[in-house]
Protein backbone atom coordinates (compact mmCIF):
# COMPACT_ATOMS: atom_id res chain seq x y z
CA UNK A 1 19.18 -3.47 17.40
CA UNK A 2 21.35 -6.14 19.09
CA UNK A 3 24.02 -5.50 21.23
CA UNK A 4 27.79 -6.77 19.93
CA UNK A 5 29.81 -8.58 22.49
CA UNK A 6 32.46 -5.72 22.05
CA UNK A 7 30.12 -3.40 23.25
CA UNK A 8 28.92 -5.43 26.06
CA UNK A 9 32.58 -6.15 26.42
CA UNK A 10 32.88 -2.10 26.89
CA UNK A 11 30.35 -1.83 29.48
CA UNK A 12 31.96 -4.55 31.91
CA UNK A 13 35.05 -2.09 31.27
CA UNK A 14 33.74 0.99 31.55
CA UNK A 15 31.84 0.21 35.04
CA UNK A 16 34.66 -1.68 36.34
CA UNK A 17 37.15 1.23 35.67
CA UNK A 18 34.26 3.94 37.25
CA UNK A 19 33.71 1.78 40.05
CA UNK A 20 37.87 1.18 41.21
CA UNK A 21 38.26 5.19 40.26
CA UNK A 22 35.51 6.13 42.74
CA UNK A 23 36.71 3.27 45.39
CA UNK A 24 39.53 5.25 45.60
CA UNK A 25 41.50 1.91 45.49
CA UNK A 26 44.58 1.33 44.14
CA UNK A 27 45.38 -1.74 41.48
CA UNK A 28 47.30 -3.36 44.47
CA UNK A 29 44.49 -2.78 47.59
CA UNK A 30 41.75 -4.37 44.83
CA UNK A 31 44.23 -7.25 44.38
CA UNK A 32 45.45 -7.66 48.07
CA UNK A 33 41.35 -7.61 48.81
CA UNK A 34 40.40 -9.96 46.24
CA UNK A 35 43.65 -12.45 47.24
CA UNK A 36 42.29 -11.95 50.87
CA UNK A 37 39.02 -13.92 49.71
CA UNK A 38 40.49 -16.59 48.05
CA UNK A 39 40.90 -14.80 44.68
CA UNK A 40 44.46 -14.60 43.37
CA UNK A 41 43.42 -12.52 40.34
CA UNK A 42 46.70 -10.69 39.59
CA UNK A 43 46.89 -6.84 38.69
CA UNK A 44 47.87 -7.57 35.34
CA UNK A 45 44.46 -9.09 34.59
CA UNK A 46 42.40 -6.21 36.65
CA UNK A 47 44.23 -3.91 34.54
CA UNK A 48 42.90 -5.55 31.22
CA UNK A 49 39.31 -6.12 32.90
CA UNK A 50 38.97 -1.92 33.02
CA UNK A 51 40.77 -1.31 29.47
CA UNK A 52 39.09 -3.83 27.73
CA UNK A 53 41.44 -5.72 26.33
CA UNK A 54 40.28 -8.76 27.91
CA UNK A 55 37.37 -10.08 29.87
CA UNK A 56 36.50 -12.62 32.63
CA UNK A 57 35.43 -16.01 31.18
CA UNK A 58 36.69 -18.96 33.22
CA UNK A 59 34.42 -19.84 35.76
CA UNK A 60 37.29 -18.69 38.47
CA UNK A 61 37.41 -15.58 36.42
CA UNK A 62 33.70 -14.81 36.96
CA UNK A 63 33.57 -16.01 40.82
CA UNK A 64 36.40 -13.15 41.43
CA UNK A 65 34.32 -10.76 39.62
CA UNK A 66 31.22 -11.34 42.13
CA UNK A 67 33.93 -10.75 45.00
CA UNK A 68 35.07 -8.00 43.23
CA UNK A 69 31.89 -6.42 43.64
CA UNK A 70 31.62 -6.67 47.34
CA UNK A 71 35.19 -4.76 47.36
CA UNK A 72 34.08 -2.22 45.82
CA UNK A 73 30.85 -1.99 47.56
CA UNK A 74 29.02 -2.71 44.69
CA UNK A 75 25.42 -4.10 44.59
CA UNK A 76 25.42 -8.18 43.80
CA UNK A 77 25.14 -8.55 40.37
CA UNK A 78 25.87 -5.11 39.35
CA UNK A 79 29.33 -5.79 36.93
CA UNK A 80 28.40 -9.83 36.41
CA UNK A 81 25.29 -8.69 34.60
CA UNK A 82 27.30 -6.59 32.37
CA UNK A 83 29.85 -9.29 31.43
CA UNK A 84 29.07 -10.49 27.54
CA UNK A 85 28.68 -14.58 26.87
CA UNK A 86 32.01 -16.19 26.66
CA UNK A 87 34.08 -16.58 23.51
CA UNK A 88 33.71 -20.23 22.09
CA UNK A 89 36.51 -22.12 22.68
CA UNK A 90 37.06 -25.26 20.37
CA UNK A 91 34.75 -27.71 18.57
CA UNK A 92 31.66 -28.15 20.45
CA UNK A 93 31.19 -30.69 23.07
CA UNK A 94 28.47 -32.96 23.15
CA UNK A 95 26.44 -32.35 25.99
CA UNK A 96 25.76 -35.78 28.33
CA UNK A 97 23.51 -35.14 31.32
CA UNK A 98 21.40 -31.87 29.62
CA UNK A 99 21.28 -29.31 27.43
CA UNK A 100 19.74 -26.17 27.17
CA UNK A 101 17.73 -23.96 24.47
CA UNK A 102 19.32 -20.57 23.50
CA UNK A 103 16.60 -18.04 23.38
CA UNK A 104 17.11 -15.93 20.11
CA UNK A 105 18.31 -12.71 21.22
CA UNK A 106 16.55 -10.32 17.96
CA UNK A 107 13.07 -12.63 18.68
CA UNK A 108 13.10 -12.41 22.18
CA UNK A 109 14.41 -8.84 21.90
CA UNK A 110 11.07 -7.81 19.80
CA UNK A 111 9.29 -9.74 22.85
CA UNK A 112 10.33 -7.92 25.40
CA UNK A 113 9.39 -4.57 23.64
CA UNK A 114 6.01 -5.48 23.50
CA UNK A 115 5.24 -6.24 27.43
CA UNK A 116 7.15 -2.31 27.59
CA UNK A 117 10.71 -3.61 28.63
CA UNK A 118 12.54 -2.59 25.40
CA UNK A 119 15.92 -2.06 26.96
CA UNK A 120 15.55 -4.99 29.17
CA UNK A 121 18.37 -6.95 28.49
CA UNK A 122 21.04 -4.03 28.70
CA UNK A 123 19.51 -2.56 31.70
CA UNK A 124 21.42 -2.97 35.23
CA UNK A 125 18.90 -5.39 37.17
CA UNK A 126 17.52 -3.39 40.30
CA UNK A 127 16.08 -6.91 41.89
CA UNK A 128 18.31 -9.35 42.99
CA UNK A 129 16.78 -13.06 43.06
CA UNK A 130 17.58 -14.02 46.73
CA UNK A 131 15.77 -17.56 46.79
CA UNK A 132 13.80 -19.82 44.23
CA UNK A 133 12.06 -22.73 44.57
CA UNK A 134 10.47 -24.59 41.41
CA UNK A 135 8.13 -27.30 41.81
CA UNK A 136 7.53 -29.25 38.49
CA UNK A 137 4.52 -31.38 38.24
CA UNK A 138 5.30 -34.73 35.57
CA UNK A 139 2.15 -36.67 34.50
CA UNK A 140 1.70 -40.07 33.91
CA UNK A 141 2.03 -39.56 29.89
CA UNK A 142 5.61 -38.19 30.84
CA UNK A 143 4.43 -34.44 29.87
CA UNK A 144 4.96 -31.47 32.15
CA UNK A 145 1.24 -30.81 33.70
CA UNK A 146 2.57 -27.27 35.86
CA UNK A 147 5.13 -25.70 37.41
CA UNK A 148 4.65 -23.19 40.57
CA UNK A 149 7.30 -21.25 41.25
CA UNK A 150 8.28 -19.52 44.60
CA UNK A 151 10.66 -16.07 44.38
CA UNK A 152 12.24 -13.72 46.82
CA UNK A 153 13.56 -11.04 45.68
CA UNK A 154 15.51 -8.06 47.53
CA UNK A 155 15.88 -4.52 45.39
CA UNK A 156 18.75 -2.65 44.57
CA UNK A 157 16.84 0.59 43.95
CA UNK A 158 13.57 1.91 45.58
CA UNK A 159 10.46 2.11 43.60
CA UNK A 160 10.62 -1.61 42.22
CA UNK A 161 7.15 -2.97 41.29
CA UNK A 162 7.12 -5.34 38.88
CA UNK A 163 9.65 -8.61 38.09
CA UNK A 164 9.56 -9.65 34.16
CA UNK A 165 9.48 -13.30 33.16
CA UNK A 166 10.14 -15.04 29.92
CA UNK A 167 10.13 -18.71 29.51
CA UNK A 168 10.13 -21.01 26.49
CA UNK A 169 6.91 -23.40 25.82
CA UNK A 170 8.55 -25.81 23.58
CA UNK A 171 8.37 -24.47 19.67
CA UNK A 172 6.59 -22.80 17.76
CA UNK A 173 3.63 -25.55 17.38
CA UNK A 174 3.08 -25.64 21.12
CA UNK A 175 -0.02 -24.11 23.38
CA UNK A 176 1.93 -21.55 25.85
CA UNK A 177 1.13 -22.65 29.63
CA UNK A 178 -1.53 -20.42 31.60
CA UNK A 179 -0.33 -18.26 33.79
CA UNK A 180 -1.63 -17.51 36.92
CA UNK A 181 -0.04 -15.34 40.11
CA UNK A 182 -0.78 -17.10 43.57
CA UNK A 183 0.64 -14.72 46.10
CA UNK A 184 1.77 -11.68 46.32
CA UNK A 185 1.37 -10.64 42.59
CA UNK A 186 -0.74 -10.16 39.68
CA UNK A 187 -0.19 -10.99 35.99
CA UNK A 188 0.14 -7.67 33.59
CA UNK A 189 0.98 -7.61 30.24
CA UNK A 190 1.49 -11.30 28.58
CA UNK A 191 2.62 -10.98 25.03
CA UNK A 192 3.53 -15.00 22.77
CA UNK A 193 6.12 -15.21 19.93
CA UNK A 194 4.51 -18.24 18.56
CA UNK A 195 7.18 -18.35 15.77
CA UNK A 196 9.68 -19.28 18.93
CA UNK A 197 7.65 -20.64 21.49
CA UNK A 198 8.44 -17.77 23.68
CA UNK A 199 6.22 -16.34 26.31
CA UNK A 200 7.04 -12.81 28.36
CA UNK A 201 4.96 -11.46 31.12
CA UNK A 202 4.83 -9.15 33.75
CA UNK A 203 4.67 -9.88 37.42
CA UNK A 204 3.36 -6.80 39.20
CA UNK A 205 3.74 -7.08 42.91
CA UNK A 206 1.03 -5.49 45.07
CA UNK A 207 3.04 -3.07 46.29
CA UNK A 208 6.39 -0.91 45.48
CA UNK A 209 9.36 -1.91 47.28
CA UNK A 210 12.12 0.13 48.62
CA UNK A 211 15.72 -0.79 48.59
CA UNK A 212 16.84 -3.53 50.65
CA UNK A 213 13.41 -4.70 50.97
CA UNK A 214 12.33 -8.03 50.28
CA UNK A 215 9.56 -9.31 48.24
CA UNK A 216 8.22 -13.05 48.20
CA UNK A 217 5.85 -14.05 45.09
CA UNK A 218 4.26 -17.13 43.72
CA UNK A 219 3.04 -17.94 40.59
CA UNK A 220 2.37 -21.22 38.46
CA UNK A 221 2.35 -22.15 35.00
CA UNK A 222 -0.10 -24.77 34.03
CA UNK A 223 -0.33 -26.86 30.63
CA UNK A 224 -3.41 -27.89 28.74
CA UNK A 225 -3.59 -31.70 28.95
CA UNK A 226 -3.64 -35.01 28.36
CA UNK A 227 -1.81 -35.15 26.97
CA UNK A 228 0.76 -32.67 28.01
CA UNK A 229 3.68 -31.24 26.50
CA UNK A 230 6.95 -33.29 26.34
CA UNK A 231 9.79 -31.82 27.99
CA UNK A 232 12.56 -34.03 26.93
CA UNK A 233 12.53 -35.79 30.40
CA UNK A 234 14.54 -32.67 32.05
CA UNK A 235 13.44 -29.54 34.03
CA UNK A 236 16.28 -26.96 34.43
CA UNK A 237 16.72 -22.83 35.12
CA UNK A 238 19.39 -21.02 33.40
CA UNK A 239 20.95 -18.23 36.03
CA UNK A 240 22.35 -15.10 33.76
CA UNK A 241 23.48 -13.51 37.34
CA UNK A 242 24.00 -15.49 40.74
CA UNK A 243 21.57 -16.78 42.86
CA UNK A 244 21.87 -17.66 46.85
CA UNK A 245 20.16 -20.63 46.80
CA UNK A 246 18.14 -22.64 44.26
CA UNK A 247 15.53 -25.53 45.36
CA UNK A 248 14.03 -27.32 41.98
CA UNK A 249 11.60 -30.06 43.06
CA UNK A 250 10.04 -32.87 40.33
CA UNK A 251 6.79 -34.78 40.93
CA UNK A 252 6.49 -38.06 38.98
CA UNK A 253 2.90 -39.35 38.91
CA UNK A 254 4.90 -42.64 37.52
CA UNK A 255 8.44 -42.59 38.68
CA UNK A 256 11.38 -43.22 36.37
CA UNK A 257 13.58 -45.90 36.60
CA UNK A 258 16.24 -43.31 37.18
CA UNK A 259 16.89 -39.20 38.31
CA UNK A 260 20.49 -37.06 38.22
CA UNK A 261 21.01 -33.59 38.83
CA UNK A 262 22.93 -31.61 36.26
CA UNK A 263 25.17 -28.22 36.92
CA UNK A 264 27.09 -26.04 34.22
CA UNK A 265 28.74 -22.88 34.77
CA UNK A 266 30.68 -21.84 31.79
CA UNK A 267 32.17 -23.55 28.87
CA UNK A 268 33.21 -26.29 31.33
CA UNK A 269 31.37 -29.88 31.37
CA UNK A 270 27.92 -31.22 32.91
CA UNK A 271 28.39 -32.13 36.44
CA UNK A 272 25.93 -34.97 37.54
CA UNK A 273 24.94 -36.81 40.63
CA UNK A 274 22.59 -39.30 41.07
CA UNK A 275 19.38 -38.32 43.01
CA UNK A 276 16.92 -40.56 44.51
CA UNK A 277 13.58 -40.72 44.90
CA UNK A 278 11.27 -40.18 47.81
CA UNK A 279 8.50 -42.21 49.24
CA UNK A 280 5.99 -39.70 47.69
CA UNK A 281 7.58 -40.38 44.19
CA UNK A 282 9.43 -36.94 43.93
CA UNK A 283 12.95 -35.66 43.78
CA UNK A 284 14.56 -32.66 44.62
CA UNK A 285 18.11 -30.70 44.19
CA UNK A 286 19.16 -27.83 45.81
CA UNK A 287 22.11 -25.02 44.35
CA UNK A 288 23.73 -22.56 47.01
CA UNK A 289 25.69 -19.69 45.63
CA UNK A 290 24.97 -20.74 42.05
CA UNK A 291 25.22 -18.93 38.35
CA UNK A 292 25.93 -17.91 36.00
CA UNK A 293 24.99 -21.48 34.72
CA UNK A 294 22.52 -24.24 34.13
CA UNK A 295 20.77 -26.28 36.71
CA UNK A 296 18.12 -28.71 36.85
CA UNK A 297 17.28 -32.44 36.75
CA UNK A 298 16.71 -35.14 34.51
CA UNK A 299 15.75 -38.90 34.17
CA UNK A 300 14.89 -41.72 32.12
């Protein structure tokens, strides 16, 4: 059964209120902290953040939250993963640089059962994604030929083995990319909703990791072809929690006339900058401190 956003709304409370009672913080230390770090979040607001009666949602809102975490010596991620979407505000915009396909929570819900991660998307994340670099091959048709993917990840909790991706292959009439694990890794369970054009799998790494330990994998996903699938002239990641840095590499076998880089965080606007191209006929972006949001790049 789907989660409301009142009762996601209730868990961002309910953790936030545990975590300032066992801090042994008052209201007025968490604000003087959080003011200390740039973060004028007054006590007001803190004191509707553990009641519920309101929640984060500006981007500011959410940045004070991750600081909020280090205060109360909290793991990264732990309260911004509990945090429900934002409430729409207004009409909606139309998006200029690059948009981004909502996976449908009940479909990719039933996914996730079936690769054994039922609970996945309620569960506090024990890995936190330190690094990622994508590297996005585009052939001369325009399609999407591959895309390898580089991770690190540190764990919150000891005994982590396994990292679970899901990725959308363009619709329900497309041919989901193979997957194969390069380093590090194997591929377990692989389960398609063709109905969605949603693919989940399981990265098993060859070996548990403790906490604090780090863990670097490498995997690619590879496309049947020519010709490959189209991919609306964009590659992008969308970042549920935050991630330190962010490298996302395209390779054009014909280069476009044109590349930008496109960022959104929130309910705010596409920012874009222009990127050009190497002398190898590539382009590249990096994100530091990034997410919750949408990055990638795009080009005519």
């Amino acid at each position: 059964m789907a989660i409301s956003r009142d009762a996601a709304g209730s868990a961002f409370a309910s953790a936030l209120r545990s975590s300032i009672s066992a801090s042994g913080l008052s209201l007025d230390r968490v604000q003087a902290r959080l003011r200390a770090k740039g973060f004028p979040i007054s006590v007001t607001a803190l004191s509707y953040w553990q009641s519920g009666k309101r929640q984060p949602e500006r981007q500011s809102s959410i940045s004070a939250v991750a600081a909020l975490e280090d205060v109360l010596g909290l793991c990264p991620g732990e309260l911004l993963s509990l945090l429900p979407p934002p409430r729409p505000r207004g009409a909606p915009r139309r998006r200029t640089c690059g948009d981004t396909l909502k996976f449908p929570k009940d479909a990719l819900r039933t996914l996730l059962a079936r690769v054994g991660a039922p609970h996945a998307l309620e569960q506090r994340h024990r890995l936190d994604l330190v690094s990622l670099h994508d590297r996005c091959e585009i052939a001369a048709d325009g399609g999407q030929r591959s895309t390898t993917a580089r991770t690190v990840f540190q764990a919150t909790e000891g005994g982590q083995d396994r990292w679970l991706l899901v990725y959308d292959h363009g619709g329900a009439n497309s041919t989901p990319p193979a997957l194969h694990a390069l380093r590090n890794c194997r591929a377990g369970r692989v389960e398609v909703d063709t109905e969605h054009g949603l693919t989940a799998a399981e990265l098993l790494f060859d070996r548990p990791i403790d906490r604090g330990e780090t863990q670097l994998i490498e995997y690619t996903l590879v496309n049947e072809g020519p010709p490959y699938p189209h991919c609306q002239n964009t590659h992008y990641r969308e970042f549920r929690r935050p991630v330190r840095e962010y490298l996302l590499e395209i390779q054009f076998d014909i280069p476009p006339a044109r590349c930008w880089q496109y960022a959104r965080t929130g309910d705010g606007p596409d920012e874009c900058q222009d990127r050009q191209l190497d002398t190898m006929g590539g382009v590249h972006s990096v994100a530091l401190d990034f997410g919750p949001g949408v990055f990638g790049i795009a080009w005519e």
